[in-house]
Protein backbone atom coordinates (compact mmCIF):
# COMPACT_ATOMS: atom_id res chain seq x y z
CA UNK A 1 10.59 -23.74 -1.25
CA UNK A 2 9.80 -23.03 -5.13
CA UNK A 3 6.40 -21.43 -5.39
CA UNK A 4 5.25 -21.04 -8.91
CA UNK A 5 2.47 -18.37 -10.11
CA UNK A 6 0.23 -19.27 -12.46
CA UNK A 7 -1.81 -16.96 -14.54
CA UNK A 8 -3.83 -18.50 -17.59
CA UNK A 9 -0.74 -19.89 -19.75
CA UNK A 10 1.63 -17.82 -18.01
CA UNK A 11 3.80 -19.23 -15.18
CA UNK A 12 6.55 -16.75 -12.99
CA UNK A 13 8.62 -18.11 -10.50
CA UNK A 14 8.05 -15.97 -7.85
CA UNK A 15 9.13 -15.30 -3.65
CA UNK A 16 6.98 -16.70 -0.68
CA UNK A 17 5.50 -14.34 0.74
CA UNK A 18 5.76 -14.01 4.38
CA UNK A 19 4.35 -11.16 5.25
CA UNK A 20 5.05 -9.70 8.60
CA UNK A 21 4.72 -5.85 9.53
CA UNK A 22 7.39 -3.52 11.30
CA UNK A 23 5.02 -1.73 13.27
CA UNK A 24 5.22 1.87 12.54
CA UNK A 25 8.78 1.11 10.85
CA UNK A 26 8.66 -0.94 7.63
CA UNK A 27 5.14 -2.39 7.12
CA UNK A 28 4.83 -5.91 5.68
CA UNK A 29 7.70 -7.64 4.19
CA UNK A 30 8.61 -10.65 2.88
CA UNK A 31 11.14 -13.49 2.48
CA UNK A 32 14.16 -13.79 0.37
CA UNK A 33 13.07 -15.95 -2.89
CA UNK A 34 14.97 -19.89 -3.00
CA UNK A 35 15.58 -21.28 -5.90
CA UNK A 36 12.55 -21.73 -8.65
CA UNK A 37 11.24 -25.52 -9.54
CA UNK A 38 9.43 -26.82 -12.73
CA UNK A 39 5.76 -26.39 -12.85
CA UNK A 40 3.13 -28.44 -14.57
CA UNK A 41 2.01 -27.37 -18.55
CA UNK A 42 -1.10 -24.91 -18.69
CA UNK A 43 -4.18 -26.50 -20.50
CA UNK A 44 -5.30 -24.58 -23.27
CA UNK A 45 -8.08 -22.23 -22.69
CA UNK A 46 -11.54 -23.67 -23.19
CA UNK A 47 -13.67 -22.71 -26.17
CA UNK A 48 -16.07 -19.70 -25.76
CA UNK A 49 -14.18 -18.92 -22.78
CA UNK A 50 -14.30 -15.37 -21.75
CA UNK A 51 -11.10 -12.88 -23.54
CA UNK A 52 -8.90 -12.44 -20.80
CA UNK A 53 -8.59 -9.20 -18.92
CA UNK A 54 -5.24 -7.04 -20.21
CA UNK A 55 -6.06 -3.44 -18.32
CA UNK A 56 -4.27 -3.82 -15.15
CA UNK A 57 -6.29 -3.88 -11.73
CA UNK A 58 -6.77 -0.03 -10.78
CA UNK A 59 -8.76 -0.23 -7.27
CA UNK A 60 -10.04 -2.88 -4.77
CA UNK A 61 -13.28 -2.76 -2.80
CA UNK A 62 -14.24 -4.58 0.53
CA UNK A 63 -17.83 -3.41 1.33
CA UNK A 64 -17.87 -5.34 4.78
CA UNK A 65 -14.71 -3.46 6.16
CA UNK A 66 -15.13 -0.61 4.50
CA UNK A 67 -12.26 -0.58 2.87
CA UNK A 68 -11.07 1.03 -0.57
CA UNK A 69 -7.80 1.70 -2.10
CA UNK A 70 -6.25 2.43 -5.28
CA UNK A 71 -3.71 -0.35 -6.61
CA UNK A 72 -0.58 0.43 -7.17
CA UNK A 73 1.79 -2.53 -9.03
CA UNK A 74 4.69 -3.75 -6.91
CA UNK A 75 7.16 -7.23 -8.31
CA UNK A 76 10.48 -7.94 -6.74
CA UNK A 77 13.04 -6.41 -5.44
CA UNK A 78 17.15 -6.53 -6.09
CA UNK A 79 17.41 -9.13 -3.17
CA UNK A 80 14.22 -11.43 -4.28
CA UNK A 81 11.52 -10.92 -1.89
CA UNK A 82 8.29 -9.50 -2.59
CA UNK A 83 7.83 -5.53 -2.73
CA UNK A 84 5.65 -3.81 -0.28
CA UNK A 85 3.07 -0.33 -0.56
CA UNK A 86 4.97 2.49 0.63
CA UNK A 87 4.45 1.83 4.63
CA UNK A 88 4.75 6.03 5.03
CA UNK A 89 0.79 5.51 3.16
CA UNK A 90 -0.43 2.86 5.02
CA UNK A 91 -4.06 3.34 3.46
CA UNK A 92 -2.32 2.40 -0.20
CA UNK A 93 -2.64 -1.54 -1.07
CA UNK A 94 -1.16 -3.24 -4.09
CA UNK A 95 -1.29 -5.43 -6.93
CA UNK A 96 1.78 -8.10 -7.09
CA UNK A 97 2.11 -7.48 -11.42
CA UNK A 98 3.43 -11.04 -11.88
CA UNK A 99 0.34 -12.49 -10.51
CA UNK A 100 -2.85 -12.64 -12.83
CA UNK A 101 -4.68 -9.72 -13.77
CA UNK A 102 -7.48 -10.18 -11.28
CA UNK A 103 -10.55 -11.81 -13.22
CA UNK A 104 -8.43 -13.80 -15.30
CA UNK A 105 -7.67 -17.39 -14.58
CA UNK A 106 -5.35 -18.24 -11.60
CA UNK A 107 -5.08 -16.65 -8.03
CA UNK A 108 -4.39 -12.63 -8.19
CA UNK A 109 -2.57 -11.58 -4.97
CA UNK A 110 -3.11 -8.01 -3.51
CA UNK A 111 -1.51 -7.15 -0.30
CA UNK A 112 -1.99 -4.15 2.04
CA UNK A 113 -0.39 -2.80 5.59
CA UNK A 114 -2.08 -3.74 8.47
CA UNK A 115 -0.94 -0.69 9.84
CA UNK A 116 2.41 1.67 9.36
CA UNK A 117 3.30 5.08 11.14
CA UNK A 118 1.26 4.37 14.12
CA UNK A 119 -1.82 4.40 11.93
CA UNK A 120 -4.36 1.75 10.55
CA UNK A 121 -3.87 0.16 6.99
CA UNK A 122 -6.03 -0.50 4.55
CA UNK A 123 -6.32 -4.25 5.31
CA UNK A 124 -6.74 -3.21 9.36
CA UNK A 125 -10.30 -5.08 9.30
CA UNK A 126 -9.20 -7.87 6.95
CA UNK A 127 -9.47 -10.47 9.45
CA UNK A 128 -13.08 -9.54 10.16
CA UNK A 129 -13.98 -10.75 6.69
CA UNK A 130 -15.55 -13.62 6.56
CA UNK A 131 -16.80 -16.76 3.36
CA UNK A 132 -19.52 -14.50 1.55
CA UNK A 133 -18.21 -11.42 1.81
CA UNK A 134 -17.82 -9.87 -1.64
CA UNK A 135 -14.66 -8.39 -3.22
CA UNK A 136 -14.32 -5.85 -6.18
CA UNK A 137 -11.76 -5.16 -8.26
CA UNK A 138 -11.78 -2.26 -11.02
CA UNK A 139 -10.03 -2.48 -13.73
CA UNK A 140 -8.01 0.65 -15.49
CA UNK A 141 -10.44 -0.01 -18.23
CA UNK A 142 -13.16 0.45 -15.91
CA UNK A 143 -14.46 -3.19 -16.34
CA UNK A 144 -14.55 -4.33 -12.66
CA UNK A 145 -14.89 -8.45 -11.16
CA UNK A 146 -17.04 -9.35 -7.94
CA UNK A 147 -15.33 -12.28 -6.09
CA UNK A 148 -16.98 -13.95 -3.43
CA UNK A 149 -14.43 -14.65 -0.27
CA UNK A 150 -14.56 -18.92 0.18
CA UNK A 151 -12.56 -18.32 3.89
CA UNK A 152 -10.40 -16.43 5.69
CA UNK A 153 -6.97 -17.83 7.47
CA UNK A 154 -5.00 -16.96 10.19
CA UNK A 155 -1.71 -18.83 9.89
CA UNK A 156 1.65 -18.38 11.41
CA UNK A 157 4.06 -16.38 8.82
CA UNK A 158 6.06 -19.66 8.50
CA UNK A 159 3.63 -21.95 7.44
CA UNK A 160 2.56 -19.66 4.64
CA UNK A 161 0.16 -22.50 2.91
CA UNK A 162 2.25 -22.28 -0.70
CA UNK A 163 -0.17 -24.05 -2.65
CA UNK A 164 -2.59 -22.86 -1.15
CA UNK A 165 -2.17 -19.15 -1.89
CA UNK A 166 0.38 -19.61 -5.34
CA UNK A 167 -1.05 -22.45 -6.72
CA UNK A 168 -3.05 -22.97 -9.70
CA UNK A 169 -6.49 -23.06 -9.79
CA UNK A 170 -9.12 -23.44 -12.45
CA UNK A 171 -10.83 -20.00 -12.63
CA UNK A 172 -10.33 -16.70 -11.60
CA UNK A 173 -9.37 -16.12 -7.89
CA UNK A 174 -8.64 -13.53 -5.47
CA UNK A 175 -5.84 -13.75 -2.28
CA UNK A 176 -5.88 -11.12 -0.50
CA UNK A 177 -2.62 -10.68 2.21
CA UNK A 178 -1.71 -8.93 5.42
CA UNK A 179 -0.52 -9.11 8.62
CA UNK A 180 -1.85 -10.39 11.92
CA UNK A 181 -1.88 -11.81 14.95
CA UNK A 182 0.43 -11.16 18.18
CA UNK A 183 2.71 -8.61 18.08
CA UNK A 184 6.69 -9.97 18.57
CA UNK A 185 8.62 -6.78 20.05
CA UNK A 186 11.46 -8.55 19.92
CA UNK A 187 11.42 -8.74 16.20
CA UNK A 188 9.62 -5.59 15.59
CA UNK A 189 7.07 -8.05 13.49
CA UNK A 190 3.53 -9.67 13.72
CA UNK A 191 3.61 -13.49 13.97
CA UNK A 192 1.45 -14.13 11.77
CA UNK A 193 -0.34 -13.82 8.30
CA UNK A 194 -4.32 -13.21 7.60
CA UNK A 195 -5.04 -14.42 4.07
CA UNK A 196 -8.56 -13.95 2.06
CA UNK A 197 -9.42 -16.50 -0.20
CA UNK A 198 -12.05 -15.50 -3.04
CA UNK A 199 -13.25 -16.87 -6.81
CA UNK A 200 -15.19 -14.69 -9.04
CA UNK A 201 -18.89 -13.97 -8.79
């Protein structure tokens, strides 16, 4: 399926991300990328609307988990799917650089291990948060945006909700991404995907 990202008046054509960890191998990784489609024109940005963030994201914060992490930018990778944290620093999450600079208008996406190396990831406790919970991400220019999490999902990795997660939306959001559920030995993957959902404070 063609999943478009759209950021303000940018749109990039980007892979689904099915995220689904390697325990202790390969952390999350993600789908090859099919073939883009035509999106929808941007509307032009309202007047006396905020100046849109250009420092990219540097850290995120999840006070409920505990949780805290420097970003590090990932995109794509030779073969088209989505790049991953290093999964020998399971602690490290990142900030998909196509995506919106968080607190700018469309969904940002920021994705972390579950765990990697036998050890717990940053986004261990992610399915613990819960609509309320409050998000921050710092900018490099040390400007920072509080989201507010709307719901958390638990869905299996191949019914990633496309629209859901990639689509536009009319303000600044937040989707955070990991891995979750059983455990398939078989494939040396989790099942499924937890996904955070949050719009700016």
């Amino acid at each position: 399926m063609g999943i478009h990202l759209r950021g303000g008046r940018r749109t990039v054509a980007v892979a689904t991300l099915f995220v689904s960890a390697l325990f202790g191998v390969t952390g999350c990784g993600t789908a090859p990328a099919p073939a883009p489609q035509p999106s929808a024109a941007q509307p032009a940005a309202a007047a006396g609307a905020p100046a849109e963030k250009t420092a990219p994201p540097a850290t995120v914060r999840i006070p409920k988990i505990g949780a805290e992490s420097s970003l590090v930018q990932i995109g794509l990778k030779a073969d088209g799917t989505l790049d991953v944290p290093p999964v020998d620093k399971p602690m490290q999450a990142a900030w998909y650089r196509e995506s919106p600079v968080p607190g700018n208008r469309g969904p940002a996406l920021i994705v972390g291990h579950v765990d990697g190396r036998q050890q717990p990831g940053i986004f261990f406790r992610l399915r613990e948060v819960a609509a309320g919970d409050q998000v921050v991400v710092g900018n490099g220019d040390g400007s920072q945006t509080t989201f507010t999490v709307t719901r958390t999902q638990q869905i299996d990795k191949d019914q990633l909700p496309s629209d859901a997660v990639y689509g536009d939306t009319p303000g600044p959001e937040l989707r955070l991404i990991t891995c979750g559920g059983s455990f398939d030995k078989a494939e040396h993957s989790y099942r499924d995907n937890i996904i955070v959902y949050a719009k700016a404070a």
